[in-house]
C-alpha atoms as a PDB file:
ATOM      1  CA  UNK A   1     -95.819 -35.094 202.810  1.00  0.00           C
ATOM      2  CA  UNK A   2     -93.619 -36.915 200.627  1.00  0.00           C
ATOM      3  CA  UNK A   3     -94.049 -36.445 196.766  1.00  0.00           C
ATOM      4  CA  UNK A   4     -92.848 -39.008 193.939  1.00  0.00           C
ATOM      5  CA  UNK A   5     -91.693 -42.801 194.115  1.00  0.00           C
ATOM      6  CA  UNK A   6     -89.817 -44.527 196.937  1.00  0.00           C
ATOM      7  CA  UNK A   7     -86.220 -44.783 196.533  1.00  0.00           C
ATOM      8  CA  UNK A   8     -85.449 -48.710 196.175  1.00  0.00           C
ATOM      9  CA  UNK A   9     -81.846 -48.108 197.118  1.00  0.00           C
ATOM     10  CA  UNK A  10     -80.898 -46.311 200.990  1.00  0.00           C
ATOM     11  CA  UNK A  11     -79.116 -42.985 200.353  1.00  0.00           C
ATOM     12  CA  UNK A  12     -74.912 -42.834 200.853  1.00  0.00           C
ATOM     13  CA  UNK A  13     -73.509 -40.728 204.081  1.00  0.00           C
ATOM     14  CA  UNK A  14     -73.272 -37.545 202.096  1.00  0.00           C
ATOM     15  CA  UNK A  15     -76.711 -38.196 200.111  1.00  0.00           C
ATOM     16  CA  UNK A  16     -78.383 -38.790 203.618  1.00  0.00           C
ATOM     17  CA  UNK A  17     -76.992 -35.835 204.990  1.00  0.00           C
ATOM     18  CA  UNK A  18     -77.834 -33.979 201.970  1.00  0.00           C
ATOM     19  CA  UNK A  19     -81.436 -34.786 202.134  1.00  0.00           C
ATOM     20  CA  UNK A  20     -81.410 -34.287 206.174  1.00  0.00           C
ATOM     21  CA  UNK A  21     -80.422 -30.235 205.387  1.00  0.00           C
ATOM     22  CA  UNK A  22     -82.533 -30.172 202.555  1.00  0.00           C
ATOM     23  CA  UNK A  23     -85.779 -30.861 204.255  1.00  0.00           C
ATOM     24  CA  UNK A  24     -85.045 -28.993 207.466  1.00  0.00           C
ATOM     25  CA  UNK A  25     -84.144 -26.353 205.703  1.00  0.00           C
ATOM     26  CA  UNK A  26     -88.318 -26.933 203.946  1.00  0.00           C
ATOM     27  CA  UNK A  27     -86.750 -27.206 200.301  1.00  0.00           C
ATOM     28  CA  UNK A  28     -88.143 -29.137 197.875  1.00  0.00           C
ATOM     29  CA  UNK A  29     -85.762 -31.083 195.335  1.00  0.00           C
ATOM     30  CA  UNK A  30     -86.822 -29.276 192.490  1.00  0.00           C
ATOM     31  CA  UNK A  31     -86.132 -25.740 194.716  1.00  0.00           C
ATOM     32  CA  UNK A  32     -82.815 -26.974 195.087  1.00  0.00           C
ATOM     33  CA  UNK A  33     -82.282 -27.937 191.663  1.00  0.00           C
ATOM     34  CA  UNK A  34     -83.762 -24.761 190.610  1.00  0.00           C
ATOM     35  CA  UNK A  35     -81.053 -22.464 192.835  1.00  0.00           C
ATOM     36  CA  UNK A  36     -78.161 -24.785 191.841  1.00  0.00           C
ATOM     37  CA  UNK A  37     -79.003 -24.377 188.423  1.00  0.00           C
ATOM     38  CA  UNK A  38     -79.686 -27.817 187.698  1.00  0.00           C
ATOM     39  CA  UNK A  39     -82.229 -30.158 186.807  1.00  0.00           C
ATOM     40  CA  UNK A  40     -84.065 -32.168 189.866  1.00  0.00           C
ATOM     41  CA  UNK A  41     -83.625 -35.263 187.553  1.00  0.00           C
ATOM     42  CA  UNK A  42     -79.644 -34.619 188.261  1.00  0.00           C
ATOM     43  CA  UNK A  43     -80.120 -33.266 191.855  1.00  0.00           C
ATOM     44  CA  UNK A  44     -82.139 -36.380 192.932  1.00  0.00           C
ATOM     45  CA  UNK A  45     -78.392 -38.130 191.826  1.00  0.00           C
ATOM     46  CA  UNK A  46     -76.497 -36.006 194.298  1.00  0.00           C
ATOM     47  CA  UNK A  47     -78.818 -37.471 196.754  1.00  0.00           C
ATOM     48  CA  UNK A  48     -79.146 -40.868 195.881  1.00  0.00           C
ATOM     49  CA  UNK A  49     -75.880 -41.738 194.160  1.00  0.00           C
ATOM     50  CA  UNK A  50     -71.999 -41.485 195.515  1.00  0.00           C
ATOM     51  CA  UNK A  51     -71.128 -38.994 192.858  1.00  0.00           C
ATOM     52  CA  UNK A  52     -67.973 -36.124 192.901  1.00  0.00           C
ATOM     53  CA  UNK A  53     -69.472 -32.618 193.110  1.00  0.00           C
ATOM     54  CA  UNK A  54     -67.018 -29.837 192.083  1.00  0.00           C
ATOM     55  CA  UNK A  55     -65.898 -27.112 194.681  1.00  0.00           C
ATOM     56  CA  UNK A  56     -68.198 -24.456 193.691  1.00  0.00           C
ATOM     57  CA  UNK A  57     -70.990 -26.766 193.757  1.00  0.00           C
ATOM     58  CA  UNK A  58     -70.187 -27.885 197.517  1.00  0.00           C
ATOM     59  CA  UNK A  59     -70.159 -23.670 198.771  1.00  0.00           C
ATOM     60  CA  UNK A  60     -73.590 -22.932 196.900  1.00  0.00           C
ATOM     61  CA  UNK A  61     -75.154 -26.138 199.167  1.00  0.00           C
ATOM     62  CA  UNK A  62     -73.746 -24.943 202.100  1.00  0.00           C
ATOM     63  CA  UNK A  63     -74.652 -21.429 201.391  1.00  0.00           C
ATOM     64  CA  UNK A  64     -78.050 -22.556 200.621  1.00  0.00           C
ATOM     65  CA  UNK A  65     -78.764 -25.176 203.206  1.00  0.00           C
ATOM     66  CA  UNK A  66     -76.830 -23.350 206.419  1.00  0.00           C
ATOM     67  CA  UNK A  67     -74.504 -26.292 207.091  1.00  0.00           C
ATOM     68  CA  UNK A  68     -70.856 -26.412 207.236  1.00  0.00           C
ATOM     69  CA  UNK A  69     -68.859 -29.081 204.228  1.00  0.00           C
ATOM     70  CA  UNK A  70     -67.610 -30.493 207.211  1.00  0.00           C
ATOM     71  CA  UNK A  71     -71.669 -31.789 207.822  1.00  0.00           C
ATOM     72  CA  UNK A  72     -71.815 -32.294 204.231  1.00  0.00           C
ATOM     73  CA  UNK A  73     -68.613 -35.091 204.580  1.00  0.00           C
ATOM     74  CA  UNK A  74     -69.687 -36.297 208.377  1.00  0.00           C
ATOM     75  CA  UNK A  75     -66.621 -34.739 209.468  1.00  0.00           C
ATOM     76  CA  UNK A  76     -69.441 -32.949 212.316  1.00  0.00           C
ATOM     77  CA  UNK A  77     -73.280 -33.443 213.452  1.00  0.00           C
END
């Protein structure tokens, strides 16, 4: 079940693939915000926005979702 407001906007490549780990992987936004360290407010960005993460912020979603950076970028399916 979906929770919140529908996006008015389609996601980017990366935010789409973001959101595709996230929820097979069963995580919520906020769970994800909450082991990045984040708020979901700013999260819900990285997912709906084209926005630079840093380095360490691209290994603790991979670490966290199982997927490669190479996913992450569309460099791989």
């Amino acid at each position: 079940m979906n929770a919140g407001r529908p996006a008015k906007n389609s996601r980017p490549p990366f935010g789409e693939r973001l959101y595709k780990a996230r929820t097979n992987k069963g995580l919520t936004q906020d769970q994800m915000a909450s082991q990045l360290g984040i708020t979901q407010t700013a999260y819900t960005l990285w997912e709906r926005r084209t926005i630079a993460l840093r380095e360490d912020q691209i290994k603790m979603l991979v670490q966290i979702l199982g997927v490669t950076p190479n996913y992450l970028y569309g460099q791989e399916e």
